[in-house]
C-alpha atoms as a PDB file:
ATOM      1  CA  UNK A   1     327.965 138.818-167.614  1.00  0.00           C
ATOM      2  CA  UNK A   2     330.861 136.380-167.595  1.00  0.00           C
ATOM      3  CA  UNK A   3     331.529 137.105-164.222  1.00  0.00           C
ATOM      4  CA  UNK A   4     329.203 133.890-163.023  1.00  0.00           C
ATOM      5  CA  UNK A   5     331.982 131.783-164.232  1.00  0.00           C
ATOM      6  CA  UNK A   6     334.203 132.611-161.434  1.00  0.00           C
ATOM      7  CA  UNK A   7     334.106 132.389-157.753  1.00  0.00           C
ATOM      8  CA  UNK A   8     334.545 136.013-158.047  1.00  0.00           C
ATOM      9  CA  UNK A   9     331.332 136.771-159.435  1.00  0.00           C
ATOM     10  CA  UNK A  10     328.961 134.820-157.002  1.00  0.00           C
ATOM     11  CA  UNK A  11     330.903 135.559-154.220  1.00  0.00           C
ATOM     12  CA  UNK A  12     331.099 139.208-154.533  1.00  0.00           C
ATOM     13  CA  UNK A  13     327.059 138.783-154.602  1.00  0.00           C
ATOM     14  CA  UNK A  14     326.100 138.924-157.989  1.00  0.00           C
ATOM     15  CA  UNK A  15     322.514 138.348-158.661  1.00  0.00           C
ATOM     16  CA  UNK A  16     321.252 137.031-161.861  1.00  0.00           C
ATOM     17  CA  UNK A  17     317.950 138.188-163.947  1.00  0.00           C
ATOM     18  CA  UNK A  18     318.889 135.950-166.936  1.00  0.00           C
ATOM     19  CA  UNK A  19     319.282 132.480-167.913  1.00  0.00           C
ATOM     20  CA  UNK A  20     321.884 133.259-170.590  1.00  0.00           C
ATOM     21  CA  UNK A  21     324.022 134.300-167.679  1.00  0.00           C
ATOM     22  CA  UNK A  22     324.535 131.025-166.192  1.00  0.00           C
ATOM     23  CA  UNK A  23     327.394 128.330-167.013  1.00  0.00           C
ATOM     24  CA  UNK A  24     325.495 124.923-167.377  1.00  0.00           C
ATOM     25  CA  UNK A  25     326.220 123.523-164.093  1.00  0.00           C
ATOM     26  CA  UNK A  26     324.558 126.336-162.294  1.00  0.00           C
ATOM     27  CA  UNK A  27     321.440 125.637-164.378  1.00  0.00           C
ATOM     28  CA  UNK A  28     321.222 122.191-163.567  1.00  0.00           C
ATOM     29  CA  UNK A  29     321.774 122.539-159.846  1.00  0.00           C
ATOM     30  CA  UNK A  30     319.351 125.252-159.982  1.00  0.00           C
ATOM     31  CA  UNK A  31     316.925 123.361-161.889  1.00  0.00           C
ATOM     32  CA  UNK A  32     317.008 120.222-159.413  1.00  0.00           C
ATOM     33  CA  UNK A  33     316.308 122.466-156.793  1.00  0.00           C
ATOM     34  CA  UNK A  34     313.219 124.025-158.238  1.00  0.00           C
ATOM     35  CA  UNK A  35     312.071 120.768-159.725  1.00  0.00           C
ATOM     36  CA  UNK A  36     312.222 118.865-156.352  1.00  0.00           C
ATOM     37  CA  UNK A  37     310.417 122.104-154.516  1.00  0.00           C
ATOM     38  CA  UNK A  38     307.853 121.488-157.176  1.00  0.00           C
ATOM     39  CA  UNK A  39     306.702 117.736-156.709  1.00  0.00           C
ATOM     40  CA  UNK A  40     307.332 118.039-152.873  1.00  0.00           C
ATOM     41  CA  UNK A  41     304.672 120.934-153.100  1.00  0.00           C
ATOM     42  CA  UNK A  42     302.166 118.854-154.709  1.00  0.00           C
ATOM     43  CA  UNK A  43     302.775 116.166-152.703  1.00  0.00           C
ATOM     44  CA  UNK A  44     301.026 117.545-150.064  1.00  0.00           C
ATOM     45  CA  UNK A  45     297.950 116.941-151.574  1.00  0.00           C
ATOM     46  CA  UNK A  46     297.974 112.915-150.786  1.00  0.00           C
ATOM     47  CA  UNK A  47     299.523 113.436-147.294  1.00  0.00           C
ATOM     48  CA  UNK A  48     296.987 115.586-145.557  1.00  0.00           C
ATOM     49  CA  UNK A  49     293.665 113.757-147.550  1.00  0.00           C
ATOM     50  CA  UNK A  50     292.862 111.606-144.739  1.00  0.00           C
ATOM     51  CA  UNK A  51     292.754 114.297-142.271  1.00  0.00           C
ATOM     52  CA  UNK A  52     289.141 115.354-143.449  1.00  0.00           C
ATOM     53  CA  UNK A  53     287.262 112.933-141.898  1.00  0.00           C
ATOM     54  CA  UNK A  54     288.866 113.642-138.378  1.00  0.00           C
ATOM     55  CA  UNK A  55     288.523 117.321-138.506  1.00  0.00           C
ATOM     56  CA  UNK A  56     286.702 118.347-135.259  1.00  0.00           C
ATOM     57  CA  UNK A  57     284.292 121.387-137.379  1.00  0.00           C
ATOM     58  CA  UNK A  58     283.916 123.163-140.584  1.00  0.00           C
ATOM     59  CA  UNK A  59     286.864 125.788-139.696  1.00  0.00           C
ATOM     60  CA  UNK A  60     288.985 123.356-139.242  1.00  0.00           C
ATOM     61  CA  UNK A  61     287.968 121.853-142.714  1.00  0.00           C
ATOM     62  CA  UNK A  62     288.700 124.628-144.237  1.00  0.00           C
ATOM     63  CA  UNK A  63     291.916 125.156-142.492  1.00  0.00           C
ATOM     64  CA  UNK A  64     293.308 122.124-144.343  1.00  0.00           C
ATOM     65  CA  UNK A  65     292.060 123.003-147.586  1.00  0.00           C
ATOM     66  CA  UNK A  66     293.323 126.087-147.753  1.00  0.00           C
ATOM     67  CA  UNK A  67     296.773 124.826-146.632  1.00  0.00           C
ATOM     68  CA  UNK A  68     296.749 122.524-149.279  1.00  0.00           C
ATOM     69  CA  UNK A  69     295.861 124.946-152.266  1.00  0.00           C
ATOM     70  CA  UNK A  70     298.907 127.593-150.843  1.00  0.00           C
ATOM     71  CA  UNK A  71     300.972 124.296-151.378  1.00  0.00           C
ATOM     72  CA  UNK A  72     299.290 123.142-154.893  1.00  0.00           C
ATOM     73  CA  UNK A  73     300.018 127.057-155.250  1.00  0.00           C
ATOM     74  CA  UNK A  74     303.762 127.183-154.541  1.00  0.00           C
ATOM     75  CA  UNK A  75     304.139 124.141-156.623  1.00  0.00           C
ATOM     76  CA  UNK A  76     301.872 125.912-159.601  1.00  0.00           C
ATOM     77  CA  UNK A  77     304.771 128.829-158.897  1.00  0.00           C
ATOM     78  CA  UNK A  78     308.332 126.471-159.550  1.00  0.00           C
ATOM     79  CA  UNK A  79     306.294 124.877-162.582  1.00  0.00           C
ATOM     80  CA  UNK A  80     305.696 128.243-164.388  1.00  0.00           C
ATOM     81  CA  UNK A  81     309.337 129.140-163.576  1.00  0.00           C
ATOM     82  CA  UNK A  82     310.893 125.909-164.302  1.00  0.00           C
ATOM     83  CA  UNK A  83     309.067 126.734-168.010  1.00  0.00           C
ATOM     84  CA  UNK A  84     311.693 129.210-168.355  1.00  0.00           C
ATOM     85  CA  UNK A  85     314.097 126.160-167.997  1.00  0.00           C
ATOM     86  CA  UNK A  86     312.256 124.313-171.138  1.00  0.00           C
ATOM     87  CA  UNK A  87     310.984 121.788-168.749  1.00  0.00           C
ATOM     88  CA  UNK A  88     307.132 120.706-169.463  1.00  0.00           C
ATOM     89  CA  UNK A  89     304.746 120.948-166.388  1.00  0.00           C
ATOM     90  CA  UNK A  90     302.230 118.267-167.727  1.00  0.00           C
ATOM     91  CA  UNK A  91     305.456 116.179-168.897  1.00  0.00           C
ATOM     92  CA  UNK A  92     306.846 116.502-165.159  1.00  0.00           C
ATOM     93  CA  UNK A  93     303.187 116.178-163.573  1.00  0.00           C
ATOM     94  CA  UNK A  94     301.885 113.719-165.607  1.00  0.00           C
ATOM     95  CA  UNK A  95     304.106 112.047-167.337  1.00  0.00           C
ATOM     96  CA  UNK A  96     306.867 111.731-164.945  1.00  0.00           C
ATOM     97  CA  UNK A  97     306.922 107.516-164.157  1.00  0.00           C
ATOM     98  CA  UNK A  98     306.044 107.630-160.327  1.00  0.00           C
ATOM     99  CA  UNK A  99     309.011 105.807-159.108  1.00  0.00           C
ATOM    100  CA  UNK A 100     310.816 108.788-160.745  1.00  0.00           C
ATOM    101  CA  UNK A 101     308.177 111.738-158.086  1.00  0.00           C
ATOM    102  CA  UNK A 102     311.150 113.081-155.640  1.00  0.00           C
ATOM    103  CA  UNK A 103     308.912 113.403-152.403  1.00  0.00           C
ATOM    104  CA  UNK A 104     310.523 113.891-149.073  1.00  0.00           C
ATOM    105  CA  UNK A 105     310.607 110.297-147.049  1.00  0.00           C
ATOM    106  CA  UNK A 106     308.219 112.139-144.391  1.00  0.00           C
ATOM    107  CA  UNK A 107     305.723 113.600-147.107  1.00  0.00           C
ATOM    108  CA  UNK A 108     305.079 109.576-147.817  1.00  0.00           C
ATOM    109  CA  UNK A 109     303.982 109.292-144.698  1.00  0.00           C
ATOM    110  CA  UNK A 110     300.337 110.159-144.834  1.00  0.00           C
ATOM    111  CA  UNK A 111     298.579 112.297-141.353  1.00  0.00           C
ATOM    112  CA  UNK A 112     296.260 110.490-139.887  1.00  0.00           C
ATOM    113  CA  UNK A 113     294.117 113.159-137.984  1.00  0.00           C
ATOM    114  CA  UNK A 114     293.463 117.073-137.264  1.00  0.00           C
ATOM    115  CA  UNK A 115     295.767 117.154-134.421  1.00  0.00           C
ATOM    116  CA  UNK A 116     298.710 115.387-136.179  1.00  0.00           C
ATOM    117  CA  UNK A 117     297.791 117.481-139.017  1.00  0.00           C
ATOM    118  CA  UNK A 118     298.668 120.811-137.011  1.00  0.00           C
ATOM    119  CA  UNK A 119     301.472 119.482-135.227  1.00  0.00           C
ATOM    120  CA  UNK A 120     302.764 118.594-138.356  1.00  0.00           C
ATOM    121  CA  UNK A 121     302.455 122.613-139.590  1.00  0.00           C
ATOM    122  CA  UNK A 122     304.270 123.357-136.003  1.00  0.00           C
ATOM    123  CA  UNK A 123     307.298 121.252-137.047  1.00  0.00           C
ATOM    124  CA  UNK A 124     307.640 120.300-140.704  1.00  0.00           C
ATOM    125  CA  UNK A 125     305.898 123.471-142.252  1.00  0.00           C
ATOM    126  CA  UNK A 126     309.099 125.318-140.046  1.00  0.00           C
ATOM    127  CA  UNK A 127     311.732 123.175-141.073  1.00  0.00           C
ATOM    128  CA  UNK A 128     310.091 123.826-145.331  1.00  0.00           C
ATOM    129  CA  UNK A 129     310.580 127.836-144.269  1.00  0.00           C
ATOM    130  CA  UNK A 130     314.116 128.041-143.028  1.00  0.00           C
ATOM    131  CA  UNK A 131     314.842 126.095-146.512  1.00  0.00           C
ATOM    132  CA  UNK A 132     312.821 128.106-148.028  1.00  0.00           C
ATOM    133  CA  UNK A 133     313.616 131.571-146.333  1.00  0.00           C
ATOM    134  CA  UNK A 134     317.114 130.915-146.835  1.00  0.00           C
ATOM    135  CA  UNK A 135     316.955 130.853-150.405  1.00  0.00           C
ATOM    136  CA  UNK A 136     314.394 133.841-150.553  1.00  0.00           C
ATOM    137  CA  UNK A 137     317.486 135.308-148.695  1.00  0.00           C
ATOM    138  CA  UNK A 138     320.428 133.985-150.636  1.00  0.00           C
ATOM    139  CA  UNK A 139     319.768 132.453-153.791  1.00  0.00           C
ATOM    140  CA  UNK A 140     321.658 134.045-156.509  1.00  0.00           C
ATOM    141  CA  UNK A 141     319.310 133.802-158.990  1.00  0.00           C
ATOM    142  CA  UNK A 142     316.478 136.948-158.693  1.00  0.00           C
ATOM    143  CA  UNK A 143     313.754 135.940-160.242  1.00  0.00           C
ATOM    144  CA  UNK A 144     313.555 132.692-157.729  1.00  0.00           C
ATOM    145  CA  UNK A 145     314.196 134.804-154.358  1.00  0.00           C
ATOM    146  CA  UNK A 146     310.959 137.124-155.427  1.00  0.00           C
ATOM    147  CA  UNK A 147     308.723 133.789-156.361  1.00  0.00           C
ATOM    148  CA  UNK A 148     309.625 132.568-152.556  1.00  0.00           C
ATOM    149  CA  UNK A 149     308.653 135.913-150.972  1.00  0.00           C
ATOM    150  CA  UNK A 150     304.543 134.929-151.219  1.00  0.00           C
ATOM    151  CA  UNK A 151     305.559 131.359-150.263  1.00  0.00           C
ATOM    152  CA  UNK A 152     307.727 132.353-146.612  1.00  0.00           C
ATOM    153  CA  UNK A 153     304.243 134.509-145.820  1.00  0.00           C
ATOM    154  CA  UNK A 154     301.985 131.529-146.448  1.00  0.00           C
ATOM    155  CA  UNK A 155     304.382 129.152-144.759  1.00  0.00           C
ATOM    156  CA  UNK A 156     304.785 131.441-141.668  1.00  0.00           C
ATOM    157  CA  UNK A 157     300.947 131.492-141.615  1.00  0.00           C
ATOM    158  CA  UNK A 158     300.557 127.854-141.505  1.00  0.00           C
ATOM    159  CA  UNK A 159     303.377 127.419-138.980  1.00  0.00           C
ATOM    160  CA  UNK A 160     301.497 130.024-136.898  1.00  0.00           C
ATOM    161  CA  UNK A 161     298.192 128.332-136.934  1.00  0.00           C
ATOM    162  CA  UNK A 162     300.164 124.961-136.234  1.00  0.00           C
ATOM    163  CA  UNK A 163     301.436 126.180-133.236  1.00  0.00           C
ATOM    164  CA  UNK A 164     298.157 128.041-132.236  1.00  0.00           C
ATOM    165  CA  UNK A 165     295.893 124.637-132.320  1.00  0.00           C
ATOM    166  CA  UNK A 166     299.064 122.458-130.946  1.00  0.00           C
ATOM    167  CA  UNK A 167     298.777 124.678-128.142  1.00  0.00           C
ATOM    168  CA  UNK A 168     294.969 124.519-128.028  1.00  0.00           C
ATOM    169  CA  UNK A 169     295.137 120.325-128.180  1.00  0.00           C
ATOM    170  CA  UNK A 170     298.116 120.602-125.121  1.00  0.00           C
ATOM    171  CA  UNK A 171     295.745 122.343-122.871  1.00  0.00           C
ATOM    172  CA  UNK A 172     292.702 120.370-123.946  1.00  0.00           C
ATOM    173  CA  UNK A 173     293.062 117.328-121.851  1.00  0.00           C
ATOM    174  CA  UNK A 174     295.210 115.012-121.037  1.00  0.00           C
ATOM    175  CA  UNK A 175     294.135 112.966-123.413  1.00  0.00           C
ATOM    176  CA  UNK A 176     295.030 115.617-126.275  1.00  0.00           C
ATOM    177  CA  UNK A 177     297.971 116.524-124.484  1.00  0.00           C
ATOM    178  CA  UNK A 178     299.496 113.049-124.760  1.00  0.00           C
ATOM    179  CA  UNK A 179     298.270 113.219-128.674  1.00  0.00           C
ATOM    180  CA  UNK A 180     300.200 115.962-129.014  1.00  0.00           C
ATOM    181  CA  UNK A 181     303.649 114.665-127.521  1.00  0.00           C
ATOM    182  CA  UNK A 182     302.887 111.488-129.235  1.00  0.00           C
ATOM    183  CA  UNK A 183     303.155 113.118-132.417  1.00  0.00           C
ATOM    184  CA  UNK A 184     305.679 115.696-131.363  1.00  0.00           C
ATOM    185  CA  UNK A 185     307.963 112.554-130.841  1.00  0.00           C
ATOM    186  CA  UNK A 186     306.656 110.606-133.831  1.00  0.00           C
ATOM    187  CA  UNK A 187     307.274 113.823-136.400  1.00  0.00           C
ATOM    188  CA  UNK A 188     310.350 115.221-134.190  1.00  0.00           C
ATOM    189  CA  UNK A 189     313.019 113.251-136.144  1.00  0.00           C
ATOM    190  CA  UNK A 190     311.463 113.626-139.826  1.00  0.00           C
ATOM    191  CA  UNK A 191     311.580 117.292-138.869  1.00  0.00           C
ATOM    192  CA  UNK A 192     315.640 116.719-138.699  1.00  0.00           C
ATOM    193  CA  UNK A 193     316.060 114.612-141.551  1.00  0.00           C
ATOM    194  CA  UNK A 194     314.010 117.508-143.816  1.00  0.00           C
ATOM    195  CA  UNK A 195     317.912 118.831-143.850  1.00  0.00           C
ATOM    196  CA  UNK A 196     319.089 115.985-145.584  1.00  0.00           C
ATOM    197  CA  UNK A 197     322.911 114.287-144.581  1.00  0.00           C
ATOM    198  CA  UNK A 198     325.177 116.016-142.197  1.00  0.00           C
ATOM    199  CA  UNK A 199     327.485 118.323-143.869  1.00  0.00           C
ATOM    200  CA  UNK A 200     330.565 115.999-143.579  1.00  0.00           C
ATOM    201  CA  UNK A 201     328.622 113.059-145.716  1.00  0.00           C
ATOM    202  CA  UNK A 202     327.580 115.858-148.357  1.00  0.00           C
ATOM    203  CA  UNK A 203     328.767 115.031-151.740  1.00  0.00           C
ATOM    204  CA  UNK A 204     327.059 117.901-154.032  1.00  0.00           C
ATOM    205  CA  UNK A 205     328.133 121.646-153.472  1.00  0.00           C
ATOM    206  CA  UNK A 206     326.968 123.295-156.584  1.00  0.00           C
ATOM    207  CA  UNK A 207     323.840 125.122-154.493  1.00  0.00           C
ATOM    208  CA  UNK A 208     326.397 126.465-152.435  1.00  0.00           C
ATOM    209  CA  UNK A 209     329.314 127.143-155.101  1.00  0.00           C
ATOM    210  CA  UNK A 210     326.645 128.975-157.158  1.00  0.00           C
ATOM    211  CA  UNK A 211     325.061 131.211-153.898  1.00  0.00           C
ATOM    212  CA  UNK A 212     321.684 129.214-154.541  1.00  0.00           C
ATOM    213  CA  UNK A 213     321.612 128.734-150.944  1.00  0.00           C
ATOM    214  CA  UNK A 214     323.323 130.734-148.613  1.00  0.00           C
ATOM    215  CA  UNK A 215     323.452 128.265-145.720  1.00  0.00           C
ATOM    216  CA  UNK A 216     324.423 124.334-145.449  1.00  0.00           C
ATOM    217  CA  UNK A 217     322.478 121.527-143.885  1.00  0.00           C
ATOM    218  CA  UNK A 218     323.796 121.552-140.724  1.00  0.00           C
ATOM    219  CA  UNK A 219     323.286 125.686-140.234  1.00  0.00           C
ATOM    220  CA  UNK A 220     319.934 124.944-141.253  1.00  0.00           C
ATOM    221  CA  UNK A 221     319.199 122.561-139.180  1.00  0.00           C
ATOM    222  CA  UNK A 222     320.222 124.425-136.142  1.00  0.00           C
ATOM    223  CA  UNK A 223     318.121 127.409-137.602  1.00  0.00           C
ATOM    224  CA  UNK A 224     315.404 125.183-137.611  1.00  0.00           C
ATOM    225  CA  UNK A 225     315.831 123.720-134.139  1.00  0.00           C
ATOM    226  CA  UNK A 226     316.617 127.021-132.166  1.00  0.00           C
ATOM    227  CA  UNK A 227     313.240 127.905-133.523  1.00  0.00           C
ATOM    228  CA  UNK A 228     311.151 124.909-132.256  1.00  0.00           C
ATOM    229  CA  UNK A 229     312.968 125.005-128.795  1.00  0.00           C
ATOM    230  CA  UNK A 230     311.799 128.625-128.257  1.00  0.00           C
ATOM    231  CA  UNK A 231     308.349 127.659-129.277  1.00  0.00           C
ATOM    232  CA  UNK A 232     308.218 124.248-127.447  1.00  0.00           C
ATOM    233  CA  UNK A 233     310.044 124.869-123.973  1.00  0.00           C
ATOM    234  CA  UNK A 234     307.785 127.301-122.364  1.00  0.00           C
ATOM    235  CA  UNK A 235     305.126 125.140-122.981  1.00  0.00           C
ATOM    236  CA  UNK A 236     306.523 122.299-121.632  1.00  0.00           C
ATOM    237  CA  UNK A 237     306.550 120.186-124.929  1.00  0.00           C
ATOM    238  CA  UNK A 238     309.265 117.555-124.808  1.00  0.00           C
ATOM    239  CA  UNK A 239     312.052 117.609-127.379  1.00  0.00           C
ATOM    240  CA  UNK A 240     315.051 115.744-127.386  1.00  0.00           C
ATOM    241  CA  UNK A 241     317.758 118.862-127.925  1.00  0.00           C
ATOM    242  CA  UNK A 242     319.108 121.383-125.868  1.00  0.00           C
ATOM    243  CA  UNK A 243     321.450 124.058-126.064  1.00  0.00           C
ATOM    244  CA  UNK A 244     324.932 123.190-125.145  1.00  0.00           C
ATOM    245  CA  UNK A 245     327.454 126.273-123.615  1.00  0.00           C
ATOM    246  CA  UNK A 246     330.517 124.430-124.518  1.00  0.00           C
ATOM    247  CA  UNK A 247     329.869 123.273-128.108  1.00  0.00           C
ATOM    248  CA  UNK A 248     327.907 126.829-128.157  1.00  0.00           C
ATOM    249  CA  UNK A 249     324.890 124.960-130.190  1.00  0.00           C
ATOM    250  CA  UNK A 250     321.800 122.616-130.002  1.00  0.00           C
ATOM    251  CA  UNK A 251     322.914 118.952-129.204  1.00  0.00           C
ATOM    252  CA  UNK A 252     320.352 116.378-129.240  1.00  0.00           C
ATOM    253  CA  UNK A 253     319.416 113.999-127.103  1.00  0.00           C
ATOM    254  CA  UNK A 254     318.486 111.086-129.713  1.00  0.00           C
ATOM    255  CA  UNK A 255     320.058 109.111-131.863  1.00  0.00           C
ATOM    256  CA  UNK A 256     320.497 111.275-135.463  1.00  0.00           C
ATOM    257  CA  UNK A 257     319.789 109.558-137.671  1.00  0.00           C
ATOM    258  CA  UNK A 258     317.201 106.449-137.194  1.00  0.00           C
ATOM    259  CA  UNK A 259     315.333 104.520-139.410  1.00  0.00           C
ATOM    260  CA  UNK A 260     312.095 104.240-139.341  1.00  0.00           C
ATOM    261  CA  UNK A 261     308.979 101.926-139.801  1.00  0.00           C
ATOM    262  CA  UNK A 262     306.431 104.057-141.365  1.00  0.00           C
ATOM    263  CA  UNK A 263     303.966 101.251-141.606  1.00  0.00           C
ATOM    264  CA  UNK A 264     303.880 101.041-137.698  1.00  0.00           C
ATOM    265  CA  UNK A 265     305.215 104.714-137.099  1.00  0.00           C
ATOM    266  CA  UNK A 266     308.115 103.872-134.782  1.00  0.00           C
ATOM    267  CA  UNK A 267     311.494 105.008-134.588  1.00  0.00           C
ATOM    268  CA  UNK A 268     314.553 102.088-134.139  1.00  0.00           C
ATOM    269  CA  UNK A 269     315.975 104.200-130.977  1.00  0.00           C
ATOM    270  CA  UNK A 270     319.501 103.395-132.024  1.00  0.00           C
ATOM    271  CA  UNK A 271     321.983 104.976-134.227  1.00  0.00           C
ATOM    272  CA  UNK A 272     322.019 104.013-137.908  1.00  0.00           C
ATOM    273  CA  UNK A 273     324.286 104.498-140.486  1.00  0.00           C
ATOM    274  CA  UNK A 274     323.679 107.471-143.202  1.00  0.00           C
ATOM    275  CA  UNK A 275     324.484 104.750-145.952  1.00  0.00           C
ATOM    276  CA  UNK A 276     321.271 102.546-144.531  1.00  0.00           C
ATOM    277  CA  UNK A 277     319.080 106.003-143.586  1.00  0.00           C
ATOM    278  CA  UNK A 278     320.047 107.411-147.576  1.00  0.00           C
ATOM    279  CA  UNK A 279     318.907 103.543-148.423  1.00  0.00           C
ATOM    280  CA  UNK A 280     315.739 104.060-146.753  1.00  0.00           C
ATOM    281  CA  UNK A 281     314.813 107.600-147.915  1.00  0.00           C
ATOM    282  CA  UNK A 282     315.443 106.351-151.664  1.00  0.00           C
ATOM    283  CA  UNK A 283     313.706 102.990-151.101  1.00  0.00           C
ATOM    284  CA  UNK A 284     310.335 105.221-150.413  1.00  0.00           C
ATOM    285  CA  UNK A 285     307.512 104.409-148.348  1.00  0.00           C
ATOM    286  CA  UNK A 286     305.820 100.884-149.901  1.00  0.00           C
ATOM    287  CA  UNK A 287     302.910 102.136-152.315  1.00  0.00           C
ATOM    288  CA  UNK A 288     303.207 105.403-152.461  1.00  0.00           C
ATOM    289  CA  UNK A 289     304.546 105.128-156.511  1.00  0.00           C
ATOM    290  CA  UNK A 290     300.527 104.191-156.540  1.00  0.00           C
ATOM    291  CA  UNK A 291     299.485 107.320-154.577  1.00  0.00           C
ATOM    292  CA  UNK A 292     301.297 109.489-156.988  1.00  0.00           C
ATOM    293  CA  UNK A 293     299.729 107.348-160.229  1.00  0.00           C
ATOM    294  CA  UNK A 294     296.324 108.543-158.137  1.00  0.00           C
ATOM    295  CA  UNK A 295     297.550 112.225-157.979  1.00  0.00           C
ATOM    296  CA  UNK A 296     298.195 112.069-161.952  1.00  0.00           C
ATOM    297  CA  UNK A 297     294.876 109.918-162.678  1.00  0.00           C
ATOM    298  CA  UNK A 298     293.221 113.553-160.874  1.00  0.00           C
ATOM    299  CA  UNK A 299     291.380 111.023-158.300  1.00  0.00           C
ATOM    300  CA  UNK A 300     291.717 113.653-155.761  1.00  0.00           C
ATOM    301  CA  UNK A 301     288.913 116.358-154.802  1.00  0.00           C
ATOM    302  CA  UNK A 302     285.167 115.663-155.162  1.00  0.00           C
ATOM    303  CA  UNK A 303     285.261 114.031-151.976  1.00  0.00           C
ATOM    304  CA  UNK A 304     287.108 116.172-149.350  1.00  0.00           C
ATOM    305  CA  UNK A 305     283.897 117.609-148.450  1.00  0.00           C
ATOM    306  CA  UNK A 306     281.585 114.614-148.354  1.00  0.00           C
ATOM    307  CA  UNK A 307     284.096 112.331-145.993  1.00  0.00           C
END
């Protein structure tokens, strides 16, 4: 159907079934999409590996693992579809040079424990679902909005069990309890910058020219923190936003955005500019090109149940 070429066609709602149906700008702004969904999905492997040794029992050991394979599964998922796209999965897993491994600034950050781990599901595994739900929702091309269906009920699992051992840690002690807003205010920020640059600073529009999302980064972002206020609040959780009548939206009360030192996990506190924050999230955690070469080298696994 030559109706994809216009505005008409993907604004009247037309969904595509086939790849011959798309002009080539489409395809490649489709095809970044999936590919970067892909390697952030199996870069969950590295980030959550250290948690095993701090997780309190076997449940919770098993908690992580299985988190982990739905990721390593959602990421098997773009692969096989980005096949369809005559891109190689062993060329992009393991050939891909791993300067080249688009992984989400936070996702370099590696957990340290359990508790950070499910905090970390609370916040971050929400703000992957309202990306994630929204093109499940939107996305103009079919055969991607049905792949994301088993993904949003695996992601709304893990964001539920976040929330459910969050919850468990905040009523612990006090101890836990000042964990858990340690973390809360340590992964808080990265769970705004998931988003990516305000929708003034945003250069590319071909996901939303083409319907392959349906909303921008700033509607997502107050998706994501409407939902995290209604979970946090009556708990008494500290988060730096609240709900403005005048501006009718969530403001926040922090700087947006920071830079960070991941080494030392602390936030600057003052504004920064989105040229030095984009600087930043390209520059990459120091290293982590070697954690990736590890990922490729299939150094991962024997181990997670002898730490």
């Amino acid at each position: 159907m030559s109706a994809i070429n216009s505005s008409v066609g993907i604004d009247g709602g037309h969904i595509l079934e086939s790849i011959k149906e798309m002009p080539e700008d489409y395809r490649r702004a489709l095809v970044d999409t999936m590919m970067i969904a892909a390697q952030l999905e199996l870069s969950v492997l590295p980030w959550c590996y250290e948690v095993f040794p701090t997780c309190p029992d076997i449940g919770a050991k098993i908690a992580v693992a299985a988190a982990i394979q739905d990721e390593l599964g959602h990421a098997h998922q773009m692969f096989m579809m980005l096949e369809d796209f005559d891109q190689s999965p062993e060329d992009l897993i393991f050939r891909t040079s791993p300067n080249k491994f688009k992984v989400f600034y936070m996702l370099q950050i590696r957990l340290r424990n359990y508790i950070e781990f499910v905090v970390a599901q609370a916040l971050l595994d929400r703000s992957g679902r309202v990306t994630t739900l929204d093109l499940e929702e939107h996305c103009s091309y079919a055969p991607y909005r049905r792949a994301l269906r088993k993904v949003n009920f695996e992601e709304k699992f893990h964001i539920s069990h976040g929330e459910h051992w969050t919850e468990y840690y905040w009523n612990l002690s006090a101890e836990t309890r000042a964990k858990v807003q340690e973390y809360v205010d340590w992964l808080f920020p990265h769970g705004l910058s998931w988003f990516g640059v305000t929708d003034a600073r945003k250069t590319r529009t071909a996901q939303l020219k083409y319907r392959i999302r349906g909303l921008s980064n700033d509607a997502m972002r107050q998706e994501w923190l409407k939902s995290v206020l209604q979970w946090t609040t009556p708990l008494g959780i500290v988060v730096p936003a609240h709900w403005d009548d005048e501006k009718n939206e969530i403001v926040l009360d922090l700087p947006f955005p920071m830079l960070c030192d991941p080494t030392a996990r602390r936030w600057s506190g003052t504004l920064a500019t989105w040229e030095d924050t984009v600087d930043q999230w390209k520059s990459g955690v120091p290293s982590y090109s070697e954690v990736i070469g590890r990922l490729q080298r299939e150094e991962w696994g024997e181990d997670l149940w002898t730490t």
